[in-house]
PDB file of N, CA and C in Angstrom:
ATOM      1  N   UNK A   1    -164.717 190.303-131.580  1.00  0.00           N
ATOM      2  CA  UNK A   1    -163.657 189.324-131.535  1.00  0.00           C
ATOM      3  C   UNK A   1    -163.590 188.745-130.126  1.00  0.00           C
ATOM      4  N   UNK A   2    -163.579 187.603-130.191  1.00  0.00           N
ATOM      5  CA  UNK A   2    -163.391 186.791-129.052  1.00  0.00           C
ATOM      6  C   UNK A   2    -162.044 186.380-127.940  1.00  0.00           C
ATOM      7  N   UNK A   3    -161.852 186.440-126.780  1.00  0.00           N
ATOM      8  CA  UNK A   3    -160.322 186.121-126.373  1.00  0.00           C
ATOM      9  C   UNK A   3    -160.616 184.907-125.778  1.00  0.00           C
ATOM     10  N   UNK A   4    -159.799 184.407-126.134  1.00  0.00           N
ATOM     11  CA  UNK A   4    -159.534 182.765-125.761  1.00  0.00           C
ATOM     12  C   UNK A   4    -158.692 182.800-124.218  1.00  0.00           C
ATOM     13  N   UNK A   5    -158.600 181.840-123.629  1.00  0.00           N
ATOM     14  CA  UNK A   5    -158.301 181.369-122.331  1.00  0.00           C
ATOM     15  C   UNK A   5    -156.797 181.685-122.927  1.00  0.00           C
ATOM     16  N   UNK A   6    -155.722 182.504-121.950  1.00  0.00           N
ATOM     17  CA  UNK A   6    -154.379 182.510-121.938  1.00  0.00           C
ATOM     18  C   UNK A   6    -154.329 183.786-122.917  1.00  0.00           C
ATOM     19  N   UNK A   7    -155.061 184.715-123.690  1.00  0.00           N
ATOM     20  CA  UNK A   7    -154.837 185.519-124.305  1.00  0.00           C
ATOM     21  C   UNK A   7    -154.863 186.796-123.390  1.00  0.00           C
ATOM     22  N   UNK A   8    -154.234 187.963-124.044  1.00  0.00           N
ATOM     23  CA  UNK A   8    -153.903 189.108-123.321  1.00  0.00           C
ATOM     24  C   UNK A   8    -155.077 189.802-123.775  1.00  0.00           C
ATOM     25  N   UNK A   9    -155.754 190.683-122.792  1.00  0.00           N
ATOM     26  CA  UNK A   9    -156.089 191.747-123.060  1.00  0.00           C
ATOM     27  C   UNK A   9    -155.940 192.815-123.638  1.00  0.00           C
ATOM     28  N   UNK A  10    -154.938 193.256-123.471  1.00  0.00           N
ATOM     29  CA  UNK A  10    -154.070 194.597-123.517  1.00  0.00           C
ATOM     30  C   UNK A  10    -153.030 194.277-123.446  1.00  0.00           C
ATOM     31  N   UNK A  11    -151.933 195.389-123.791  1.00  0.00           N
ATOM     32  CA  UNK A  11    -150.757 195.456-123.845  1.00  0.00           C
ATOM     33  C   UNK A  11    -149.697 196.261-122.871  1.00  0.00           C
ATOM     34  N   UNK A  12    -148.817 195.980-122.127  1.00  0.00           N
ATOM     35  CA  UNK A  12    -148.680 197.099-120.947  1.00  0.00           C
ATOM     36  C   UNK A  12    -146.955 197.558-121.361  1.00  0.00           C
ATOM     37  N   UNK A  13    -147.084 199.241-121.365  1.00  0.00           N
ATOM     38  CA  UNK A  13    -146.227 200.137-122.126  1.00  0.00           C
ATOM     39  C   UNK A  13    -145.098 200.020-120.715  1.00  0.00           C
ATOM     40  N   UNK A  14    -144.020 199.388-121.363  1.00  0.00           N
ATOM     41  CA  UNK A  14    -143.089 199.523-120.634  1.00  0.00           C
ATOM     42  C   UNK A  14    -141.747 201.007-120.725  1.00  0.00           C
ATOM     43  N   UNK A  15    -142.034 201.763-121.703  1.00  0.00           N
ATOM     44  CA  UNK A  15    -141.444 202.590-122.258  1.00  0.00           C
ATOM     45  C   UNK A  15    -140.291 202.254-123.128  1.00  0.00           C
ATOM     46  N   UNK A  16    -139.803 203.382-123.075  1.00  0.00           N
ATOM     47  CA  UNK A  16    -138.882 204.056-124.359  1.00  0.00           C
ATOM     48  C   UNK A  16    -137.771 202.728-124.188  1.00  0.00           C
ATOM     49  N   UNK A  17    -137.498 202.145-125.223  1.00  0.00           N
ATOM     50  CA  UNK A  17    -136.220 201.252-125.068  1.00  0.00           C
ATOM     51  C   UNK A  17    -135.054 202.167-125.011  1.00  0.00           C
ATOM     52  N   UNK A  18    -134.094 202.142-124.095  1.00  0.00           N
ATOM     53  CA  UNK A  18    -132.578 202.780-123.330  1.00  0.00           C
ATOM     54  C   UNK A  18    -131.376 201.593-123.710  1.00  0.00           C
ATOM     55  N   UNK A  19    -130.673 202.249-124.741  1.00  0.00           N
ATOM     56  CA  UNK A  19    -129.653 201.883-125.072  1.00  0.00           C
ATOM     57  C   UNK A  19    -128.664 202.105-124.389  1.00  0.00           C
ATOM     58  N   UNK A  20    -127.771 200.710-123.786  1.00  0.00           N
ATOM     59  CA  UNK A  20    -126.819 200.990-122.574  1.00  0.00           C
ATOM     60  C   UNK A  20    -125.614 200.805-122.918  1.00  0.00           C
ATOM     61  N   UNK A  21    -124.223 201.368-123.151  1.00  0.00           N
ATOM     62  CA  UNK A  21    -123.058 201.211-123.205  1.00  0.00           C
ATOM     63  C   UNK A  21    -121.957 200.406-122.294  1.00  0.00           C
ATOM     64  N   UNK A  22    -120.829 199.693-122.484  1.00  0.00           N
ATOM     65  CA  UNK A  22    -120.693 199.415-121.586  1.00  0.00           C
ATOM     66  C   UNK A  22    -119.837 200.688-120.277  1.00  0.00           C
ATOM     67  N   UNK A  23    -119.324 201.283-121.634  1.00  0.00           N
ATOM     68  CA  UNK A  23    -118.893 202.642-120.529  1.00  0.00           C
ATOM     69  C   UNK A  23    -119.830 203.181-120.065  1.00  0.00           C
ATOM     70  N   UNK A  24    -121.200 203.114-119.811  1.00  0.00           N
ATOM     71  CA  UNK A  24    -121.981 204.368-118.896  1.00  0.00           C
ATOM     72  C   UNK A  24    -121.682 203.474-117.582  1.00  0.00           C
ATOM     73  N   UNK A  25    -121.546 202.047-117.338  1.00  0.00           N
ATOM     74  CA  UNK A  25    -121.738 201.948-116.328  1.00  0.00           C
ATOM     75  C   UNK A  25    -120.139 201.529-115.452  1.00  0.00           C
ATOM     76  N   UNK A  26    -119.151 202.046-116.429  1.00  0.00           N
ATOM     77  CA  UNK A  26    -117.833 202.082-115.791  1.00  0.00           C
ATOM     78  C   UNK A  26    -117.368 203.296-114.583  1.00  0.00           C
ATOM     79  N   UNK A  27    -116.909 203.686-113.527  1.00  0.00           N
ATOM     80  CA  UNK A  27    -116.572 204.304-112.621  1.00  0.00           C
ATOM     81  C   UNK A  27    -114.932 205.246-112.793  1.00  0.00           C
ATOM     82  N   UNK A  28    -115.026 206.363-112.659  1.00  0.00           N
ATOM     83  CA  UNK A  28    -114.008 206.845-112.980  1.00  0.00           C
ATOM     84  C   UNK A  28    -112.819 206.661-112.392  1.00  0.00           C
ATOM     85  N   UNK A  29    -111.640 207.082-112.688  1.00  0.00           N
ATOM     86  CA  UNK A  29    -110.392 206.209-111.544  1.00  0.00           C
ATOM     87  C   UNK A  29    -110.553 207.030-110.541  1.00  0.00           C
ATOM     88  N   UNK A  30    -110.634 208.246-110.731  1.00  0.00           N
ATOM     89  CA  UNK A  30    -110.846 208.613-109.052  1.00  0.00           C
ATOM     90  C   UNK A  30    -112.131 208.151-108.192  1.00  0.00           C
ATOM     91  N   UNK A  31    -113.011 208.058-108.508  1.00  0.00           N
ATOM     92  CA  UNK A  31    -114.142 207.284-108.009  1.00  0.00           C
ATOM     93  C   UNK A  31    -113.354 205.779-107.020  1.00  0.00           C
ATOM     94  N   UNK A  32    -112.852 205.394-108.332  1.00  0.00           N
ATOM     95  CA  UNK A  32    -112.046 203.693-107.804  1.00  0.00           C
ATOM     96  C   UNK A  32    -111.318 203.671-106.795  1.00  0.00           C
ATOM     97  N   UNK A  33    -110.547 205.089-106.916  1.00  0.00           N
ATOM     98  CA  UNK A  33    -109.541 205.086-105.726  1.00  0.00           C
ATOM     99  C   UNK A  33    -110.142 205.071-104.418  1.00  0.00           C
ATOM    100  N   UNK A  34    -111.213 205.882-104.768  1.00  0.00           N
ATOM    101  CA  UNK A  34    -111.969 206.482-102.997  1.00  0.00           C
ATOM    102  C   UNK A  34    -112.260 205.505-102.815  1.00  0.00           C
ATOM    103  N   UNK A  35    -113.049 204.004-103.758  1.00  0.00           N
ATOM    104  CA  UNK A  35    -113.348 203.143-103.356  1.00  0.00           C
ATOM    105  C   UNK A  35    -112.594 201.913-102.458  1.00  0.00           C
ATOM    106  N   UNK A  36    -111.634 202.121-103.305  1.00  0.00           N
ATOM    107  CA  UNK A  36    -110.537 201.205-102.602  1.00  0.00           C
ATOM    108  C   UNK A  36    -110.143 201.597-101.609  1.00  0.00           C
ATOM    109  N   UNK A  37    -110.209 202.925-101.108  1.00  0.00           N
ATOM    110  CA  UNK A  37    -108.992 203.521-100.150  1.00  0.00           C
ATOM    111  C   UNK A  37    -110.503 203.332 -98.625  1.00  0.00           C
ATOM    112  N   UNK A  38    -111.527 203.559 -99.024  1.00  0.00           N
ATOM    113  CA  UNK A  38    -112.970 203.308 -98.361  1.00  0.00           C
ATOM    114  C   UNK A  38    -112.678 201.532 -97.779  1.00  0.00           C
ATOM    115  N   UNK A  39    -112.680 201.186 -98.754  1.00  0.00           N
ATOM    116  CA  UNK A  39    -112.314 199.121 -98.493  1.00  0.00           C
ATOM    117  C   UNK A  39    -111.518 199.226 -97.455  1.00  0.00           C
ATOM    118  N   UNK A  40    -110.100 199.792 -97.963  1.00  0.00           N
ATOM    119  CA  UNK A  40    -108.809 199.286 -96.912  1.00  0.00           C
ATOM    120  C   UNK A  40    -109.009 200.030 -95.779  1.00  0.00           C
ATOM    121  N   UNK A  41    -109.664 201.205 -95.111  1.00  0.00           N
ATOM    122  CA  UNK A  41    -109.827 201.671 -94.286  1.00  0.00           C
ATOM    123  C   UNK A  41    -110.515 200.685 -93.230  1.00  0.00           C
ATOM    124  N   UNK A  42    -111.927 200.249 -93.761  1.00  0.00           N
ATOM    125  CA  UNK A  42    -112.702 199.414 -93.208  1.00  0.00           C
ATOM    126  C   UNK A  42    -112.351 197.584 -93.027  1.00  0.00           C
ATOM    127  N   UNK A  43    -111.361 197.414 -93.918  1.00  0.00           N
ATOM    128  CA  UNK A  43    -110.612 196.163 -93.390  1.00  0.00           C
ATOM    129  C   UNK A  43    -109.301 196.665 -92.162  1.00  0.00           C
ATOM    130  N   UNK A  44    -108.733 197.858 -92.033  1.00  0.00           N
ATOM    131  CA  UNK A  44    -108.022 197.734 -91.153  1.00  0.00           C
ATOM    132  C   UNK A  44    -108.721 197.986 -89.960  1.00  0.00           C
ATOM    133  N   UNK A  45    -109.844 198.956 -89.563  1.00  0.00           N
ATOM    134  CA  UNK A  45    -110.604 198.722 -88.562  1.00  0.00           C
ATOM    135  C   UNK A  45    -110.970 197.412 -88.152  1.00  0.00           C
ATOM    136  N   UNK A  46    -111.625 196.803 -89.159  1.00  0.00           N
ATOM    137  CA  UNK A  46    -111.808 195.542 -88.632  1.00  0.00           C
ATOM    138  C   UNK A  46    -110.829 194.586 -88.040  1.00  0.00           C
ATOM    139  N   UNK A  47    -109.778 194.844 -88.847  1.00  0.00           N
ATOM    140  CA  UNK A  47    -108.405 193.563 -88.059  1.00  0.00           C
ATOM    141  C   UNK A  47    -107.869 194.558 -86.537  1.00  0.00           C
ATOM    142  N   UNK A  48    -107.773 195.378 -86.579  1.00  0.00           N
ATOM    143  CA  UNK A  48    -107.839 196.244 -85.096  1.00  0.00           C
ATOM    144  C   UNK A  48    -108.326 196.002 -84.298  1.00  0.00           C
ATOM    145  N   UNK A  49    -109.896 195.390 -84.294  1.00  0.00           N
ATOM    146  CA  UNK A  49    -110.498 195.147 -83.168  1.00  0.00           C
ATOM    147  C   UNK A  49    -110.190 193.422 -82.684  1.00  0.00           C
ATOM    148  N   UNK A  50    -110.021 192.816 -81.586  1.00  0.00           N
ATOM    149  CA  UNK A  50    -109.965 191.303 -80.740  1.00  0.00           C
ATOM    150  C   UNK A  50    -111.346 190.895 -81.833  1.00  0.00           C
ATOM    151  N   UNK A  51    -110.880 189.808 -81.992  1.00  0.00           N
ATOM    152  CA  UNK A  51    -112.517 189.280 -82.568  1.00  0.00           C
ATOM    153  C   UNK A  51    -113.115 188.587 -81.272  1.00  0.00           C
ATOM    154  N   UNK A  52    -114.267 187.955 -81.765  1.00  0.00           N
ATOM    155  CA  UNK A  52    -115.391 188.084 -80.811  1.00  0.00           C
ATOM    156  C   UNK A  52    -116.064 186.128 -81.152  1.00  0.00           C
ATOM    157  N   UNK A  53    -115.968 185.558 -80.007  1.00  0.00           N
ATOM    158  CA  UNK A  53    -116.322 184.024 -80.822  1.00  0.00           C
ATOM    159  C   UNK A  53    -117.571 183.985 -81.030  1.00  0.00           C
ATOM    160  N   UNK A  54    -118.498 183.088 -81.948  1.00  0.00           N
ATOM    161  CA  UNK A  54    -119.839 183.354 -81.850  1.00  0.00           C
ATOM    162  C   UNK A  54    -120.343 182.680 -80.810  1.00  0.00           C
ATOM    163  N   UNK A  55    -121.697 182.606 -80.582  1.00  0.00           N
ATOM    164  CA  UNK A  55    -122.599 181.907 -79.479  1.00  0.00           C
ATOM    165  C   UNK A  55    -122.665 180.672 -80.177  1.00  0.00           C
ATOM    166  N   UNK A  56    -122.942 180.425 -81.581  1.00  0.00           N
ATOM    167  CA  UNK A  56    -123.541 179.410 -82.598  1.00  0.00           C
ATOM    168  C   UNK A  56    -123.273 179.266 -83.732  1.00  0.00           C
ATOM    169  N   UNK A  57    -122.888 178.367 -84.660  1.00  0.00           N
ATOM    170  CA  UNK A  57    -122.416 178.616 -86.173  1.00  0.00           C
ATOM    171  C   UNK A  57    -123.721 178.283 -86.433  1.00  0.00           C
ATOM    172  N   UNK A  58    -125.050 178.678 -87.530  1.00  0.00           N
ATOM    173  CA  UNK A  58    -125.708 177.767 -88.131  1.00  0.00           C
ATOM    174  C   UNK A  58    -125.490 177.785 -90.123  1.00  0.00           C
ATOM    175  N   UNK A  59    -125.579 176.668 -90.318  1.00  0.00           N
ATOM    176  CA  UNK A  59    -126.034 176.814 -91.600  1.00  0.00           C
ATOM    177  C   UNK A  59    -127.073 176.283 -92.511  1.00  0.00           C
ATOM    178  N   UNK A  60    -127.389 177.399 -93.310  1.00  0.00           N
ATOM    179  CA  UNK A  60    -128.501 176.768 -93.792  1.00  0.00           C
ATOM    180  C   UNK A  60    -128.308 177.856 -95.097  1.00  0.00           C
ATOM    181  N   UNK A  61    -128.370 176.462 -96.564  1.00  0.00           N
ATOM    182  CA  UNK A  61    -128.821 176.604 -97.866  1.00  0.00           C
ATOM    183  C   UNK A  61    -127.253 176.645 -98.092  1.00  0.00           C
ATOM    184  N   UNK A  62    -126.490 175.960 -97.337  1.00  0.00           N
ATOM    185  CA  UNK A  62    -124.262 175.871 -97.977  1.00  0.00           C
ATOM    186  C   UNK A  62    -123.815 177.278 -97.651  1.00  0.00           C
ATOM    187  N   UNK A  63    -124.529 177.924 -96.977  1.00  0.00           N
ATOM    188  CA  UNK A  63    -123.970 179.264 -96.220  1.00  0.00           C
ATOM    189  C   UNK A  63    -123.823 178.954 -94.744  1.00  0.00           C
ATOM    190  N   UNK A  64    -122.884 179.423 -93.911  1.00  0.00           N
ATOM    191  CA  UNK A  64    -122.717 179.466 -92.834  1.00  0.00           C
ATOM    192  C   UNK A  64    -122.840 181.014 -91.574  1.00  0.00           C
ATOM    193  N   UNK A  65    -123.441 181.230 -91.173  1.00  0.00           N
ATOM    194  CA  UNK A  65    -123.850 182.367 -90.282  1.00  0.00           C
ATOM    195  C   UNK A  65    -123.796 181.874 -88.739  1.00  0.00           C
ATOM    196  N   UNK A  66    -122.828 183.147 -88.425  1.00  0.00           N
ATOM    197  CA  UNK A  66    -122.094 183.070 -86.864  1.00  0.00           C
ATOM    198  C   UNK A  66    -123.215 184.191 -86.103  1.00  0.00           C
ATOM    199  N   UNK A  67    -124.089 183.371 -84.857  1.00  0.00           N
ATOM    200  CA  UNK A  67    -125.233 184.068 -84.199  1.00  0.00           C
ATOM    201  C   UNK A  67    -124.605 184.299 -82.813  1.00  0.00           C
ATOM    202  N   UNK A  68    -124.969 185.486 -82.516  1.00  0.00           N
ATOM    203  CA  UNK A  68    -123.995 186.388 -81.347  1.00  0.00           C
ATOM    204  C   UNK A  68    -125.343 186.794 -80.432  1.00  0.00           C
ATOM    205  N   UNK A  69    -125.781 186.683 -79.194  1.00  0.00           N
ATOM    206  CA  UNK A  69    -126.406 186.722 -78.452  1.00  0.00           C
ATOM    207  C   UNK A  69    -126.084 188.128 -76.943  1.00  0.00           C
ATOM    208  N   UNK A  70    -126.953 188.482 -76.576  1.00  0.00           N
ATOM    209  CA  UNK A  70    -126.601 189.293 -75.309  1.00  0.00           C
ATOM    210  C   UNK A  70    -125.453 190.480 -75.884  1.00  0.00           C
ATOM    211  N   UNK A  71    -124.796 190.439 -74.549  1.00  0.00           N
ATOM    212  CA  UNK A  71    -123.568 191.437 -74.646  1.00  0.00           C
ATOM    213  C   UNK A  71    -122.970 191.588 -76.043  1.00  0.00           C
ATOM    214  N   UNK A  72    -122.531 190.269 -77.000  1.00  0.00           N
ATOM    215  CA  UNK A  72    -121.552 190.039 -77.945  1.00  0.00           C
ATOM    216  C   UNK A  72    -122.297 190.476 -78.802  1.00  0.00           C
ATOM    217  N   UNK A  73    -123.747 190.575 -79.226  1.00  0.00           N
ATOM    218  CA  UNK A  73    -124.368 191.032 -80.148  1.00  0.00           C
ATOM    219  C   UNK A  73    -124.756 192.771 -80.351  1.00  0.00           C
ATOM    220  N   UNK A  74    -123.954 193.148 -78.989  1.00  0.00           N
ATOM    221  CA  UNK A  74    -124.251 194.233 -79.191  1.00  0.00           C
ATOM    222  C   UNK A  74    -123.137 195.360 -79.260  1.00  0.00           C
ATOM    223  N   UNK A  75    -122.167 194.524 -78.834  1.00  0.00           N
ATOM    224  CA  UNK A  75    -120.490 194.734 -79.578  1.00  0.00           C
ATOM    225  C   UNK A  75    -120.504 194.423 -80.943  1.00  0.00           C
ATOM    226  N   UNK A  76    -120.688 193.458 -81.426  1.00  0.00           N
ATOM    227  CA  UNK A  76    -120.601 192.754 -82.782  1.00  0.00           C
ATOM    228  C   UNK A  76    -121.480 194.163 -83.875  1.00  0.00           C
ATOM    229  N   UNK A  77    -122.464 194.852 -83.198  1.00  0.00           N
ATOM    230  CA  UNK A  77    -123.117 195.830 -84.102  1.00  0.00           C
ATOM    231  C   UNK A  77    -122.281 197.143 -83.762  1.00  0.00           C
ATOM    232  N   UNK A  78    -121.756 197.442 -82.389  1.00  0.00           N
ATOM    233  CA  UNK A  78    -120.629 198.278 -82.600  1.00  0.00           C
ATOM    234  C   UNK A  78    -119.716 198.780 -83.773  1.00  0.00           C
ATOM    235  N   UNK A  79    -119.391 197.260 -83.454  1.00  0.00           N
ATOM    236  CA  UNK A  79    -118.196 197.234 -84.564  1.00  0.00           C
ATOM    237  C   UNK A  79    -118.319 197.444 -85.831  1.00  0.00           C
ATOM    238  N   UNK A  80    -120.098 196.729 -86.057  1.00  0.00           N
ATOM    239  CA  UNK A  80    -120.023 197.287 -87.877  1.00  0.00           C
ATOM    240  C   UNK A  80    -120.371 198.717 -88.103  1.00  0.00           C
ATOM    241  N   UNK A  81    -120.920 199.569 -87.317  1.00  0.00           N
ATOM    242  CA  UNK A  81    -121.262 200.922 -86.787  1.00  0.00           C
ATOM    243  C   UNK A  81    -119.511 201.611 -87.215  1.00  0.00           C
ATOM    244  N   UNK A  82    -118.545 201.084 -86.356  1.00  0.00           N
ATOM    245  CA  UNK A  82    -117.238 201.747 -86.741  1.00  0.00           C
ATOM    246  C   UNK A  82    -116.819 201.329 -87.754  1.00  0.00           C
ATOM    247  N   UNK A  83    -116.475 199.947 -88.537  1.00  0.00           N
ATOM    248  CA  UNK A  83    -116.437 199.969 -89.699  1.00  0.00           C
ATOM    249  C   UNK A  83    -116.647 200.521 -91.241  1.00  0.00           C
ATOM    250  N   UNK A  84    -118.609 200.987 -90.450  1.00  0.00           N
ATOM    251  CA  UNK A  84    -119.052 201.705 -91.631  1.00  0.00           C
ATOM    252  C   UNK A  84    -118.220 203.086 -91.604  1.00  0.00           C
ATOM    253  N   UNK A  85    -118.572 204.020 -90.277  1.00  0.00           N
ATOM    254  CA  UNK A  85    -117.863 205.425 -90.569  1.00  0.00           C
ATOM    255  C   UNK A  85    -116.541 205.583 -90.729  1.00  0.00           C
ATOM    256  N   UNK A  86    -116.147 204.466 -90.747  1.00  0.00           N
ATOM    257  CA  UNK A  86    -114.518 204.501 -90.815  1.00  0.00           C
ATOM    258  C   UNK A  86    -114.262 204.122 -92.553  1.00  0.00           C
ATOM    259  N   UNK A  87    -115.228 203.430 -93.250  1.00  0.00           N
ATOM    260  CA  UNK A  87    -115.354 203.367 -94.893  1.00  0.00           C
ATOM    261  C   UNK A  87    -116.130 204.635 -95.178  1.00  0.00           C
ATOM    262  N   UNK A  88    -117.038 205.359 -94.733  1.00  0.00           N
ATOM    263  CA  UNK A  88    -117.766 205.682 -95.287  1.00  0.00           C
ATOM    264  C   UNK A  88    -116.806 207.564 -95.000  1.00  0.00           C
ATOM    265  N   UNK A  89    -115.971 207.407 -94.184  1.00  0.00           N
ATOM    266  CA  UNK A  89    -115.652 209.088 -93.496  1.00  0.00           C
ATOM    267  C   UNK A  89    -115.443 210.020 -94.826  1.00  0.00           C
ATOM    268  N   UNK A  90    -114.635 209.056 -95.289  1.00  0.00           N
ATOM    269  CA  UNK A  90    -113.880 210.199 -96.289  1.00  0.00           C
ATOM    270  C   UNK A  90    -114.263 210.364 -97.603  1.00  0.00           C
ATOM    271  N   UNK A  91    -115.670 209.622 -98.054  1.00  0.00           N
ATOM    272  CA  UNK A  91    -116.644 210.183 -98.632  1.00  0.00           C
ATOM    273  C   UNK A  91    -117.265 211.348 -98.649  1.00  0.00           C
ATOM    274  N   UNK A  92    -117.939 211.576 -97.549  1.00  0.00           N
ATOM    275  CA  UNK A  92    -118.960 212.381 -97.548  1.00  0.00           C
ATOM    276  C   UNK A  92    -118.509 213.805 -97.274  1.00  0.00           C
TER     277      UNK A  92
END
C-alpha cells in the first residue's frame, strides 16, 4: 500500500483518556483561606514600602512595563524578595 503526500505514517499513543470533574480541580476552603490570607499579607507589604518611580515606562503589544535601572532595580527586586516571603511564610 502506498502513502500519499500529507498521509500519516503511524499513529502516536497519546494514552489512556482521563476523565476530569469539575470538582477535582476545585480547592478546599481551607486551602482558599491560606490563599487569601497569603494575597493580603503580600499586598500589605507592598503598600508599606515608599514606592519607587521608574527610570522608563515602555510599551509594547497594549501592555505597559515600568524599567528600573542601577540602584532602583535592585531595591525594586528587594522588594519582590519580601513580598514573596511575606506571601509565601505561612505556608510552608
Amino acid at each position: 500500500m502506498a502513502l500519499h503526500r500529507g498521509q500519516w505514517r503511524g499513529y502516536q499513543d497519546v494514552g489512556p483518556a482521563v476523565k476530569r470533574f469539575d470538582y477535582m480541580d476545585r480547592m478546599g476552603e481551607e486551602e482558599a483561606d491560606q490563599h487569601a490570607a497569603a494575597r493580603q499579607r503580600a499586598e500589605a507589604a507592598r503598600r508599606s514600602l515608599p514606592p519607587i518611580a521608574p527610570d522608563q515606562v515602555v510599551e509594547m503589544g497594549g501592555s505597559r512595563f515600568a524599567v528600573y535601572s542601577g540602584e532602583k532595580a535592585v531595591q525594586m527586586r528587594q522588594r519582590e524578595a519580601l513580598v514573596k516571603q511575606a506571601r509565601d511564610g505561612a505556608r510552608r
